[in-house]
Protein backbone atom coordinates (compact mmCIF):
# COMPACT_ATOMS: atom_id res chain seq x y z
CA UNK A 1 0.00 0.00 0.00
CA UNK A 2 1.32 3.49 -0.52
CA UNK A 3 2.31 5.46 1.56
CA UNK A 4 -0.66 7.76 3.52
CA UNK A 5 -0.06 11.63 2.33
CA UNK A 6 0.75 13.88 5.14
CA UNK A 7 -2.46 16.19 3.86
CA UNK A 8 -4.84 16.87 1.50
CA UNK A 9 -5.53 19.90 0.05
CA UNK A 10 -9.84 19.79 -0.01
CA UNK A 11 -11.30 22.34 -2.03
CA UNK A 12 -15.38 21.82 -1.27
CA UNK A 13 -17.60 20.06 1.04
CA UNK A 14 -20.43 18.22 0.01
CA UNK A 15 -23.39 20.41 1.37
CA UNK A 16 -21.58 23.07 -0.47
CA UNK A 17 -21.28 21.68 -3.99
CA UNK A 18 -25.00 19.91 -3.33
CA UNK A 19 -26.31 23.92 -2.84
CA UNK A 20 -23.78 25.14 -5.53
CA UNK A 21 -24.79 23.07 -8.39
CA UNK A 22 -28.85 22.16 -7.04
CA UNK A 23 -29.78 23.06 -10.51
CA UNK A 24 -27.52 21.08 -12.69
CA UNK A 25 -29.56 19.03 -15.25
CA UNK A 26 -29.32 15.05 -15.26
CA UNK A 27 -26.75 13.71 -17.54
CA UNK A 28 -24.91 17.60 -17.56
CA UNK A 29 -21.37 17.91 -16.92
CA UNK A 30 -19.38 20.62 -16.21
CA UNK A 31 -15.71 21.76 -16.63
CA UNK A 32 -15.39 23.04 -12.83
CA UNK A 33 -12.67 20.61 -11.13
CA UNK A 34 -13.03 20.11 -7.21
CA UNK A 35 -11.18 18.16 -4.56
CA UNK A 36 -13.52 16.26 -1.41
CA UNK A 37 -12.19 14.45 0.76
CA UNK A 38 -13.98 11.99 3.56
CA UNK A 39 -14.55 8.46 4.34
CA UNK A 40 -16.51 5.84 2.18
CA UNK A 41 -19.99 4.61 3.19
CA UNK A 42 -20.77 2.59 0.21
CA UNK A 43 -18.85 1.04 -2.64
CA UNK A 44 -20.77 -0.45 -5.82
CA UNK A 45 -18.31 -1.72 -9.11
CA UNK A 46 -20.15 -2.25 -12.07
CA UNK A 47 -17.36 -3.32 -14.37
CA UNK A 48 -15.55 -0.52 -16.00
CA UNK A 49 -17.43 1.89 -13.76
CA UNK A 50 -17.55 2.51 -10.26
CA UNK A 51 -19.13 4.11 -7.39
CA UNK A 52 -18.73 5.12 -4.56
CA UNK A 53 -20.48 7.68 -1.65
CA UNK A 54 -18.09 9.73 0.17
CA UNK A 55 -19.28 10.99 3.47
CA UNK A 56 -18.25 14.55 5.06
CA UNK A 57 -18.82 16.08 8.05
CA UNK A 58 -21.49 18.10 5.88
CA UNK A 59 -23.08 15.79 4.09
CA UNK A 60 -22.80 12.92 1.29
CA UNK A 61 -21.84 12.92 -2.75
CA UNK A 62 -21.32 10.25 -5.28
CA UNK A 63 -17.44 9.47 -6.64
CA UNK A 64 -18.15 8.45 -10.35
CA UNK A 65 -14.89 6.55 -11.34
CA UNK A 66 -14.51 5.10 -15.15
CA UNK A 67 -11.88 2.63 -16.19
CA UNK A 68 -11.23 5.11 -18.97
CA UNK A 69 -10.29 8.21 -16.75
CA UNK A 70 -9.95 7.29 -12.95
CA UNK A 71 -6.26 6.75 -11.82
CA UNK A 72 -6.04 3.77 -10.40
CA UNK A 73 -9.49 1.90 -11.15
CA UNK A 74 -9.02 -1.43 -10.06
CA UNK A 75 -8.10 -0.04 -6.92
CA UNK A 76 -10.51 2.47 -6.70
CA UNK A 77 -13.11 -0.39 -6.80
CA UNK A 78 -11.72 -2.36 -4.60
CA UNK A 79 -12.11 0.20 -1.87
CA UNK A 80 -13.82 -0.53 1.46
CA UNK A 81 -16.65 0.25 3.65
CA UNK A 82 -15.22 3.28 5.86
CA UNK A 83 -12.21 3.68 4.07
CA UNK A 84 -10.85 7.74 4.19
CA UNK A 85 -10.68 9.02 0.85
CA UNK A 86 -9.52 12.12 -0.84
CA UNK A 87 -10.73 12.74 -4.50
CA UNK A 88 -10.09 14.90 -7.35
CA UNK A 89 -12.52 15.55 -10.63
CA UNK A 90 -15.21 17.62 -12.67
CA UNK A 91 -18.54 17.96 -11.18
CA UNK A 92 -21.16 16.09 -13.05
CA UNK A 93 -24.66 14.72 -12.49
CA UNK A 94 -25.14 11.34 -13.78
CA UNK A 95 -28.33 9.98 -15.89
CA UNK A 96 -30.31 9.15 -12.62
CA UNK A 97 -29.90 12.77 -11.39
CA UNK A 98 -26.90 11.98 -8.70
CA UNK A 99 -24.58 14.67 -8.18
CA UNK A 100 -21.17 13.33 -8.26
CA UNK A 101 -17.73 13.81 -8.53
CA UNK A 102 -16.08 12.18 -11.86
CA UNK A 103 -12.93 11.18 -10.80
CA UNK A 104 -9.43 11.84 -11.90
CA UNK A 105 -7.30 11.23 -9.29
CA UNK A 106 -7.53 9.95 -5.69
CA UNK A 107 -5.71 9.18 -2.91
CA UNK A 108 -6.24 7.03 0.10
CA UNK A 109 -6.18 8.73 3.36
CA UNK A 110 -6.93 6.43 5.59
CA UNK A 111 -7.29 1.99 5.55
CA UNK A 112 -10.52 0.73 7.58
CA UNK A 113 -9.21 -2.23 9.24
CA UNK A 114 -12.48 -3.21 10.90
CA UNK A 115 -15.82 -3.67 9.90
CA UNK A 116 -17.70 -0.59 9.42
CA UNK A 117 -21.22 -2.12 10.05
CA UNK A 118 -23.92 -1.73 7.35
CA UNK A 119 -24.95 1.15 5.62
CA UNK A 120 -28.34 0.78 5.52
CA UNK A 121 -29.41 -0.19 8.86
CA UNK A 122 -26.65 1.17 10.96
CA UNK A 123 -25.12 -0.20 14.21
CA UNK A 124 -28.08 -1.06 16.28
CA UNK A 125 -26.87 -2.60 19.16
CA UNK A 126 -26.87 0.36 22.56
CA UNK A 127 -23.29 -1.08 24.03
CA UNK A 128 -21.68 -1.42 20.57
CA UNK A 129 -22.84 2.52 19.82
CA UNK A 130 -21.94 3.64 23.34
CA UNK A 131 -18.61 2.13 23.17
CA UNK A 132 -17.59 2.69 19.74
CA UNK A 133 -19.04 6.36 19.19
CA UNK A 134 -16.37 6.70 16.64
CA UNK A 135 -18.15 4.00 14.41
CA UNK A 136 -21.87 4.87 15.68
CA UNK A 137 -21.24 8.62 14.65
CA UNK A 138 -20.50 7.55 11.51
CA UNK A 139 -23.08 5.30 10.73
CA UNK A 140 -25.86 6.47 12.19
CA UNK A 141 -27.12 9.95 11.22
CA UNK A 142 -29.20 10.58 14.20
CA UNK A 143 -26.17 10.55 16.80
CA UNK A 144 -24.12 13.27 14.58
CA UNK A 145 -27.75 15.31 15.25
CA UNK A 146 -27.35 15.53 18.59
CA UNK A 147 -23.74 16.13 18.98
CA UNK A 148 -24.38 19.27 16.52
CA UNK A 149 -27.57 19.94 18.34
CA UNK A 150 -25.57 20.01 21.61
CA UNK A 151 -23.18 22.50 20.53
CA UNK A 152 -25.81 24.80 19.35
CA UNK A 153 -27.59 24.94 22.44
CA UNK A 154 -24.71 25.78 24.50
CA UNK A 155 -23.51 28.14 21.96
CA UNK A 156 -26.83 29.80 22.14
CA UNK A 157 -27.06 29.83 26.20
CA UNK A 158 -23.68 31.47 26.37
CA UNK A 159 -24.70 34.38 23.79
CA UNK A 160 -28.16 34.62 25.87
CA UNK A 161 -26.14 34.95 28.95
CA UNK A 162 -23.90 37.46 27.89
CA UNK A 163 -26.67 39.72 26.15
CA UNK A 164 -28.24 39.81 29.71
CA UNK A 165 -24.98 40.77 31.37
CA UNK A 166 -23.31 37.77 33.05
CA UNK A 167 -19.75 37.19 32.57
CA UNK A 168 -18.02 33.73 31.99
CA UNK A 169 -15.44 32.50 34.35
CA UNK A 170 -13.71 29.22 35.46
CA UNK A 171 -13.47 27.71 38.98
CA UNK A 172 -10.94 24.92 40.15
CA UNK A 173 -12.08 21.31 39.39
CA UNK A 174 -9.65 20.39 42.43
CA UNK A 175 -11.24 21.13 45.69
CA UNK A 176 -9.57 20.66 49.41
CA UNK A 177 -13.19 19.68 50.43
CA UNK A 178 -16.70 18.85 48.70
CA UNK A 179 -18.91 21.33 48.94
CA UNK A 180 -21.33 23.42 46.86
CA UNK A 181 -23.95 20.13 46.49
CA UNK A 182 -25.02 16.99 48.39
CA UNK A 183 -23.20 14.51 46.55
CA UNK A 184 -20.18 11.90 47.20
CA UNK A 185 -17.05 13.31 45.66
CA UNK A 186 -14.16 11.59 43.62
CA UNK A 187 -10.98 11.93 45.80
CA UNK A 188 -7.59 12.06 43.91
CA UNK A 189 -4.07 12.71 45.65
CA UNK A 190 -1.90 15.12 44.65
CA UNK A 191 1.57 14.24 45.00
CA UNK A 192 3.45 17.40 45.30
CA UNK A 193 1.28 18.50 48.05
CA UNK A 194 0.99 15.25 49.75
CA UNK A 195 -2.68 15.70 50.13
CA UNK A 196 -6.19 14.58 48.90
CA UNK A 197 -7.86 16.70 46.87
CA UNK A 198 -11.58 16.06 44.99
CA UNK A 199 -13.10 16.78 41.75
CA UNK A 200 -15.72 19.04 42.07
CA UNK A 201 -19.25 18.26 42.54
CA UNK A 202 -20.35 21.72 42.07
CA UNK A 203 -18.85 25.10 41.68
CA UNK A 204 -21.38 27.14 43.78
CA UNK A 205 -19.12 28.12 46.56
CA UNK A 206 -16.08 29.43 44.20
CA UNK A 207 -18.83 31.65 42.06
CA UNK A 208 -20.32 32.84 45.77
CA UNK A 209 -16.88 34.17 46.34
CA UNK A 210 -16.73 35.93 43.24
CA UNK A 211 -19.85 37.51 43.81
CA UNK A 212 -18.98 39.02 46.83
CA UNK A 213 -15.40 40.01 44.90
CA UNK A 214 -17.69 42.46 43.16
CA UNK A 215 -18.71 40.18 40.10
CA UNK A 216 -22.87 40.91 40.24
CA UNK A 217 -23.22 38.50 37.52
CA UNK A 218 -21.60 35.50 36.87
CA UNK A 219 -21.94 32.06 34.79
CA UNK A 220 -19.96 28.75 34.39
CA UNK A 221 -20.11 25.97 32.21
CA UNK A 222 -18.07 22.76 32.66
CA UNK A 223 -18.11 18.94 33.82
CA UNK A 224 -18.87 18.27 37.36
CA UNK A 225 -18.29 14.61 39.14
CA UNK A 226 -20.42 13.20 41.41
CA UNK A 227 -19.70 9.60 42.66
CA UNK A 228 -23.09 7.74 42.31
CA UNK A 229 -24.47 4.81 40.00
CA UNK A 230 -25.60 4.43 36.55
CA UNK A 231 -28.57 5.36 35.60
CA UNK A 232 -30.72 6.79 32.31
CA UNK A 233 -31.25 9.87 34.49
CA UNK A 234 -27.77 9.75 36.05
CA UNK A 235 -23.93 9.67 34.67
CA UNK A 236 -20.78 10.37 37.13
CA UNK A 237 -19.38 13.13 35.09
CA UNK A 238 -21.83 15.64 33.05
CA UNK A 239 -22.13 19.25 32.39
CA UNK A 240 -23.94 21.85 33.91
CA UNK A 241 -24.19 25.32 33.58
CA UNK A 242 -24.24 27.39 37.33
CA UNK A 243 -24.82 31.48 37.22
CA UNK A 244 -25.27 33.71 40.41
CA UNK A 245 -26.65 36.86 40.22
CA UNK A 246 -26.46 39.74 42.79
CA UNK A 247 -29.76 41.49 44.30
CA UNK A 248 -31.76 39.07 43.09
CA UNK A 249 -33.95 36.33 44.19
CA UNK A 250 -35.59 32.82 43.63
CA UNK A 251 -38.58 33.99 41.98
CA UNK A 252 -36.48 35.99 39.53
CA UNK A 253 -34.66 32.98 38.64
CA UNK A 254 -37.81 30.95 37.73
CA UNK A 255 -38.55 34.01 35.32
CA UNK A 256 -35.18 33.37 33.35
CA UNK A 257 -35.13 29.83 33.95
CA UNK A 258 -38.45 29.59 31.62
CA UNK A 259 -37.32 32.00 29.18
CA UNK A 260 -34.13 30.44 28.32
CA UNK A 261 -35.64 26.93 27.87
CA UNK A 262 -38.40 28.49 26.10
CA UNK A 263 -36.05 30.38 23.93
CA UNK A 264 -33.77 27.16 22.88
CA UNK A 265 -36.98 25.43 22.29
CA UNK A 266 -38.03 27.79 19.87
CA UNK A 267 -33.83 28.20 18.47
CA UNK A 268 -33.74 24.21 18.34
CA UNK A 269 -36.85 22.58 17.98
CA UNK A 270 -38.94 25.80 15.97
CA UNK A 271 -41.72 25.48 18.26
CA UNK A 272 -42.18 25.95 21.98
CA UNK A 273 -44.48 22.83 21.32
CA UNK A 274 -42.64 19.71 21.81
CA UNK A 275 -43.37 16.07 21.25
CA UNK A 276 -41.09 14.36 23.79
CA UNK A 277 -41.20 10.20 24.12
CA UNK A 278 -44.56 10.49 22.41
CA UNK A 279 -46.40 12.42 24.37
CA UNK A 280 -47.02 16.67 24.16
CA UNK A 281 -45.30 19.20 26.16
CA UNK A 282 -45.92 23.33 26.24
CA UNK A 283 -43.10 25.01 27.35
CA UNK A 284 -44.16 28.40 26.69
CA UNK A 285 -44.27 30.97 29.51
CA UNK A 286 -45.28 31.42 32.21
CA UNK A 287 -45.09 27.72 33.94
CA UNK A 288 -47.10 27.00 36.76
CA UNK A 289 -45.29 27.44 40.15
CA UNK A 290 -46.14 24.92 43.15
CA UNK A 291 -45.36 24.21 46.62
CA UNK A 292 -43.90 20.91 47.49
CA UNK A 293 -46.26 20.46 49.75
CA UNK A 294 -49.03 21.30 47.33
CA UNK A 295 -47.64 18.83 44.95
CA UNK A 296 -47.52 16.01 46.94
CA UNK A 297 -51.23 16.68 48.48
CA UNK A 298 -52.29 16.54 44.33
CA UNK A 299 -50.25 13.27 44.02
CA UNK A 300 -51.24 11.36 46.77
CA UNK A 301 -54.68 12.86 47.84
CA UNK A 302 -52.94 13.07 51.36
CA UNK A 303 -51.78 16.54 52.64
CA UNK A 304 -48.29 16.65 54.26
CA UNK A 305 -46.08 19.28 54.92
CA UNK A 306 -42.54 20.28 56.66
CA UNK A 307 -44.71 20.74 60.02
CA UNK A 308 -46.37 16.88 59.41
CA UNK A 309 -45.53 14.83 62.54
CA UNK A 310 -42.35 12.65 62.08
CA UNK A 311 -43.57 9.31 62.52
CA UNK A 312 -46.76 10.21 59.70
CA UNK A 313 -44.01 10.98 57.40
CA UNK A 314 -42.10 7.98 58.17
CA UNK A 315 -45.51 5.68 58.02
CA UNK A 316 -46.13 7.14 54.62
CA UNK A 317 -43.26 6.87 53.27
CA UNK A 318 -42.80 3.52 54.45
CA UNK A 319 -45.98 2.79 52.61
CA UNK A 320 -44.90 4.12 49.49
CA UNK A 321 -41.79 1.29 49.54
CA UNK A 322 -39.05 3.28 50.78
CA UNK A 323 -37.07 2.17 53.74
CA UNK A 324 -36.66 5.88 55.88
CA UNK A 325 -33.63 6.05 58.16
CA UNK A 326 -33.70 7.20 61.74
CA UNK A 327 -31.52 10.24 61.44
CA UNK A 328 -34.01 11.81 59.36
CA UNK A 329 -35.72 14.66 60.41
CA UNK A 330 -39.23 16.00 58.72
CA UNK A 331 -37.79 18.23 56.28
CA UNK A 332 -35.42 14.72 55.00
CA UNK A 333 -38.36 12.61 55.24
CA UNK A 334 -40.78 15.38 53.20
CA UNK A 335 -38.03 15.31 50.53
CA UNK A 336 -38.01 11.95 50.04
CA UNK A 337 -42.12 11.26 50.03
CA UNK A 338 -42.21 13.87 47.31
CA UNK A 339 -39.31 11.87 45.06
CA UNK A 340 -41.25 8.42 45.94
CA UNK A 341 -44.69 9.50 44.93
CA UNK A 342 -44.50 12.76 43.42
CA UNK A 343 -41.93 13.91 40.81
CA UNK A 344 -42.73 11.10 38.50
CA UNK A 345 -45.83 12.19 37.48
CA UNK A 346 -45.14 15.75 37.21
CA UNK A 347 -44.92 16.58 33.58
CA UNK A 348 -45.16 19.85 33.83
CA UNK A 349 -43.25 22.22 32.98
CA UNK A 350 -43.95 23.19 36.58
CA UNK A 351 -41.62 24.76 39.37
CA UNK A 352 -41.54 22.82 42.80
CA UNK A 353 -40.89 25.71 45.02
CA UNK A 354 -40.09 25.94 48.43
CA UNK A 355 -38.04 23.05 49.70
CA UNK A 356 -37.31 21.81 53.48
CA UNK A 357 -34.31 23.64 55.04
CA UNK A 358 -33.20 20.39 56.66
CA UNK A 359 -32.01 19.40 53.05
CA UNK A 360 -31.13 22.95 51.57
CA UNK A 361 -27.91 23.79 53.43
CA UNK A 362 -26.85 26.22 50.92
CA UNK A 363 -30.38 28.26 50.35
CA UNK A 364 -31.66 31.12 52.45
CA UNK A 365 -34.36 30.59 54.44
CA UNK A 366 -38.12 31.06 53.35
CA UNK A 367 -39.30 34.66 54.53
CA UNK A 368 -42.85 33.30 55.27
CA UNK A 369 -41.92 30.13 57.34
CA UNK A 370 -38.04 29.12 58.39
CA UNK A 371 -38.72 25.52 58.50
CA UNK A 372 -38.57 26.06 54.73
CA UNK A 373 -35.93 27.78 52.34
CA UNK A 374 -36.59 29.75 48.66
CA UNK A 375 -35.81 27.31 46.91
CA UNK A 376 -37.16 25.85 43.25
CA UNK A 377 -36.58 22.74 40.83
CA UNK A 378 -37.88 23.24 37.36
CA UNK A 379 -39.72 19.60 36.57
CA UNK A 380 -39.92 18.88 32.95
CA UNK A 381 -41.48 15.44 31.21
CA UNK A 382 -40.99 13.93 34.86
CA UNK A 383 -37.47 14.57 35.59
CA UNK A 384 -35.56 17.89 37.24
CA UNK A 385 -33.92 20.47 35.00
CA UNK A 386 -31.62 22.16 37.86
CA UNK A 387 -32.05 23.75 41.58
CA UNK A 388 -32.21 27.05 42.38
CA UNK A 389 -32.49 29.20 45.47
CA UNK A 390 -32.23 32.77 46.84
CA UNK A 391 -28.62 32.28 48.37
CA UNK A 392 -27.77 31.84 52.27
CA UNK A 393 -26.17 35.24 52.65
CA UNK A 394 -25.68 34.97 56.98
CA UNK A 395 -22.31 33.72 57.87
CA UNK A 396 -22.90 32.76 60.96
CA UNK A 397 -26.41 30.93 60.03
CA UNK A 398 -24.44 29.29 57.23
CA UNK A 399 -21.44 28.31 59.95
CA UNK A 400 -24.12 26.58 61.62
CA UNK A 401 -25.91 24.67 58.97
CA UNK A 402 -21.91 23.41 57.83
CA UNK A 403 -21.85 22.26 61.43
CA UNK A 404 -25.53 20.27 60.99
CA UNK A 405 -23.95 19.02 57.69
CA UNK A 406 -20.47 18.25 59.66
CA UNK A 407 -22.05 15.94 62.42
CA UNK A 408 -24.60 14.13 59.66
CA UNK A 409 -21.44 13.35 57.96
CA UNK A 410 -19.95 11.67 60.96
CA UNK A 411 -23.11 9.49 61.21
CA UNK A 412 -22.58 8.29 57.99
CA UNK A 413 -23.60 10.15 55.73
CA UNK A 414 -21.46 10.66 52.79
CA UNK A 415 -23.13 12.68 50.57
CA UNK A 416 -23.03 15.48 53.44
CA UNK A 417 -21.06 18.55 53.45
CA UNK A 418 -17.78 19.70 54.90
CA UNK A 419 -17.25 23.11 56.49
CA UNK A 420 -15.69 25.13 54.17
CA UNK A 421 -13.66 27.97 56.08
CA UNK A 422 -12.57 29.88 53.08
CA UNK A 423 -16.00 30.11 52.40
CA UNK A 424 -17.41 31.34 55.41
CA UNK A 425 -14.64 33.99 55.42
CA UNK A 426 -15.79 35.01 52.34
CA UNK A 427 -18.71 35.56 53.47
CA UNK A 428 -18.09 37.50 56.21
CA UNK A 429 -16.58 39.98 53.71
CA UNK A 430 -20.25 40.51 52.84
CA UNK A 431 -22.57 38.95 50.48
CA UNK A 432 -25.31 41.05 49.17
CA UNK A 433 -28.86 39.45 48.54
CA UNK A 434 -28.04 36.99 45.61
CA UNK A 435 -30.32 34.33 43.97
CA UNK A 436 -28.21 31.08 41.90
CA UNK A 437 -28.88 28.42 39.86
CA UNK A 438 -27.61 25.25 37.90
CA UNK A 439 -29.16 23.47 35.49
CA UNK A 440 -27.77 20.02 34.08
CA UNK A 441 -26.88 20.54 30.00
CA UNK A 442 -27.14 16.87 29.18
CA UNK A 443 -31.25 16.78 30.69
CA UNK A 444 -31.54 19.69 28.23
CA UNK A 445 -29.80 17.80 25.45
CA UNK A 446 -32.30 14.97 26.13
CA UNK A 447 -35.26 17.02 26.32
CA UNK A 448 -34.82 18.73 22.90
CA UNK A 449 -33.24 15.92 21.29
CA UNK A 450 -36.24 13.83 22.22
CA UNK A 451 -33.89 11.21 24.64
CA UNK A 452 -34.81 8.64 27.11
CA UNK A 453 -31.53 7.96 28.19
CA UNK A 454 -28.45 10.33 29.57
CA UNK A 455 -25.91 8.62 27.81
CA UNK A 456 -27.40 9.34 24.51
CA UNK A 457 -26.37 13.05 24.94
CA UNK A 458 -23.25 12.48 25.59
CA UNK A 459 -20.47 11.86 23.52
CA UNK A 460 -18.08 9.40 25.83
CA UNK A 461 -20.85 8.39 28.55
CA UNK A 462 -19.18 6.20 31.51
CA UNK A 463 -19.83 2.66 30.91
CA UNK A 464 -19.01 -0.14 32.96
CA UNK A 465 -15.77 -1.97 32.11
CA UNK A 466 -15.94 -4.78 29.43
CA UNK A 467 -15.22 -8.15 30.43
């Protein structure tokens, strides 16, 4: 085999010559020579002609190679399914109306040493696509979609963001403690320090700090790691994007939190109108806003509430097939009724407002009832968008609710939080009335891309190791 060029000098793509040349006649030709380069999805030899479609990033067109004028025929035909190709040649369109390429010269780019699948019905199998995204991207047209459509949406957030104001930063992904979420970290060592450090679970408590540095309005989006199973809601790494904004509250989040999904509904999908998994979803402004508390009373035709006796909640919840541990308090037990009975069936778009402070360490409490804090999910075809709350601005209340977190960790609980001193000192610099949020990218990847499972939107999902 010769020897691979180092590059190849491509002149057009395929969606380009397909728009440049939309009106050429069948059986024209033309004098205008072109170079396209990409990887064959489909070889057919028919005796002293040949062809062959060449896949782009952009699109498809037809190599038309002739024993008369190809270079190289026999071994143009010979060619294999997902071999890389680079061709030269006028731009024709054959009898049966195919835009093509007649080829002078070519050059392979690239050998395909394993089997590409099959062109027409793709690679069907989930572990084969999940694990070999470089084939399933390839072959199957639907999983380029979403990559693209991915990009675009956090293309358009950013320029959304920044037209309202907020500024883009970066936080460490090494932390000296977990913090900012209730979540088990990752720990890691770093060697020249001689300590443990953790990949971040969230990077709330960094952006807090900038805040009260002076930074009124900030954003950040990047991977987080959270130590927890597999699930189609649920992958250990994934991105989110977290903004804090100064002066501002919970209920002014909810506001932007519908426009921008409205807005990248409308960007992505044309329509605020969505068919997800079959079934019809309205996502246009405003959604309806709901207590927890109200919520579960719909759900289960049962009222219950943060002030609900202890051992009610634990009966109920009991009944509902969850096993409730003793450590948990009312605002714990609330939390978990309303996941066992509730969320499932909310398919909204609807806001869950006004969560238990015994699971909200980070929130500010409610200004109506401090059992409770200002705090919101956004609920979407049964499954939570992000978390939001008017910030916990009181250094010492927050030094407290670290220590609650502190001693719950000690019990055993791992997904509790350490007290964070640089934090608190921050803090006690003074941070003005701020409201944040974070919503999970790849939940809005699989709402607009119409996706059942997490790993679908993403590229490299974490799989368990093959045997």
């Amino acid at each position: 085999m010769a020897e691979v060029p180092y590059r190849f000098e491509r002149t057009d793509e395929a969606r380009a010559l397909a728009d440049r040349y939309a009106s050429l006649e069948a059986g024209a030709e033309t004098d205008d020579e072109v170079s396209v380069a990409g990887r064959v999805m489909l070889v057919r030899p028919m005796g002293r002609l040949a062809f062959a479609t060449l896949r782009d990033s952009s699109g498809e067109i037809q190599l038309f190679a002739t024993q008369n004028e190809t270079a190289g025929f026999e071994d143009f035909s010979a060619l294999s399914l997902g071999d890389w190709v680079g061709a030269t040649g006028r731009v024709v369109r054959t009898r049966r109306r195919e835009l093509s390429v007649l080829v002078r010269d070519w050059v392979l780019l690239a050998k395909a040493r394993r089997s590409f699948g099959d062109k027409w019905r793709g690679v069907s199998d989930i572990e084969t696509r999940l694990r070999r995204r470089e084939v399933d991207l390839w072959v199957n047209e639907r999983t380029r979609g979403v990559l693209a459509l991915r990009s675009r949406l956090v293309s358009l957030l950013r320029r959304r963001l920044e037209g309202l104001g907020f500024v883009e930063v970066e936080t460490p992904m090494l932390h000296p403690i977990p913090g900012g979420a209730l979540a088990k970290p990752f720990v890691t060592h770093h060697n020249a320090l001689g300590t443990d450090l953790y990949l971040r679970i969230a990077p709330e408590l960094y952006l807090k700090r900038l805040v009260v540095g002076g930074c009124e309005k900030v954003f950040e989006i990047g991977r987080v790691f959270r130590n927890e199973g597999l699930s189609p809601r649920h992958n250990p790494e994934f991105t989110m994007l977290e903004l804090y904004q100064a002066y501002a509250d919970y209920r002014d989040l909810a506001e932007l939190v519908e426009d921008l999904v409205s807005e990248l509904s409308y960007e992505l999908r044309g329509s605020t109108r969505l068919l997800y998994q079959g079934r019809e979803l309205e996502l246009t402004p405003p959604w309806r806003r709901a207590t927890m508390a109200e919520l579960i009373a719909e759900a289960t035709g049962t009222p219950a509430d943060v002030h609900t006796p202890v051992e009610e909640l634990r009966r109920r919840l009991a009944a509902a097939g969850s096993e409730p541990l003793e450590a948990w308090g009312a605002g714990k037990l609330l939390l978990e009724l309303y996941e066992k009975t509730t969320e499932p069936g909310l398919w909204g778009p609807v806001f869950v407002m006004d969560f238990p402070a015994e699971v909200s360490p980070l929130a500010r409490r409610h200004r109506l009832d401090p059992d409770l804090v200002e705090r919101f999910e956004p609920v979407v075809a049964g499954r939570e968008l992000g978390n939001a709350f008017s910030e916990l601005v009181d250094p010492d209340e927050q030094r407290a609710r670290f220590d609650a977190q502190a001693a719950a960790h000690a019990a055993g609980d791992e997904e509790a939080m350490a007290i964070d001193e640089d934090f608190l000192r921050a803090l006690e610099y003074g941070l003005p009335p701020t409201a944040g949020l974070g919503i999970g990218i790849d939940r809005l990847v699989m709402l607009f891309a119409d996706l059942a499972n997490i790993r679908e939107a993403i590229a490299f999902p974490t799989l368990r190791p093959e045997r």
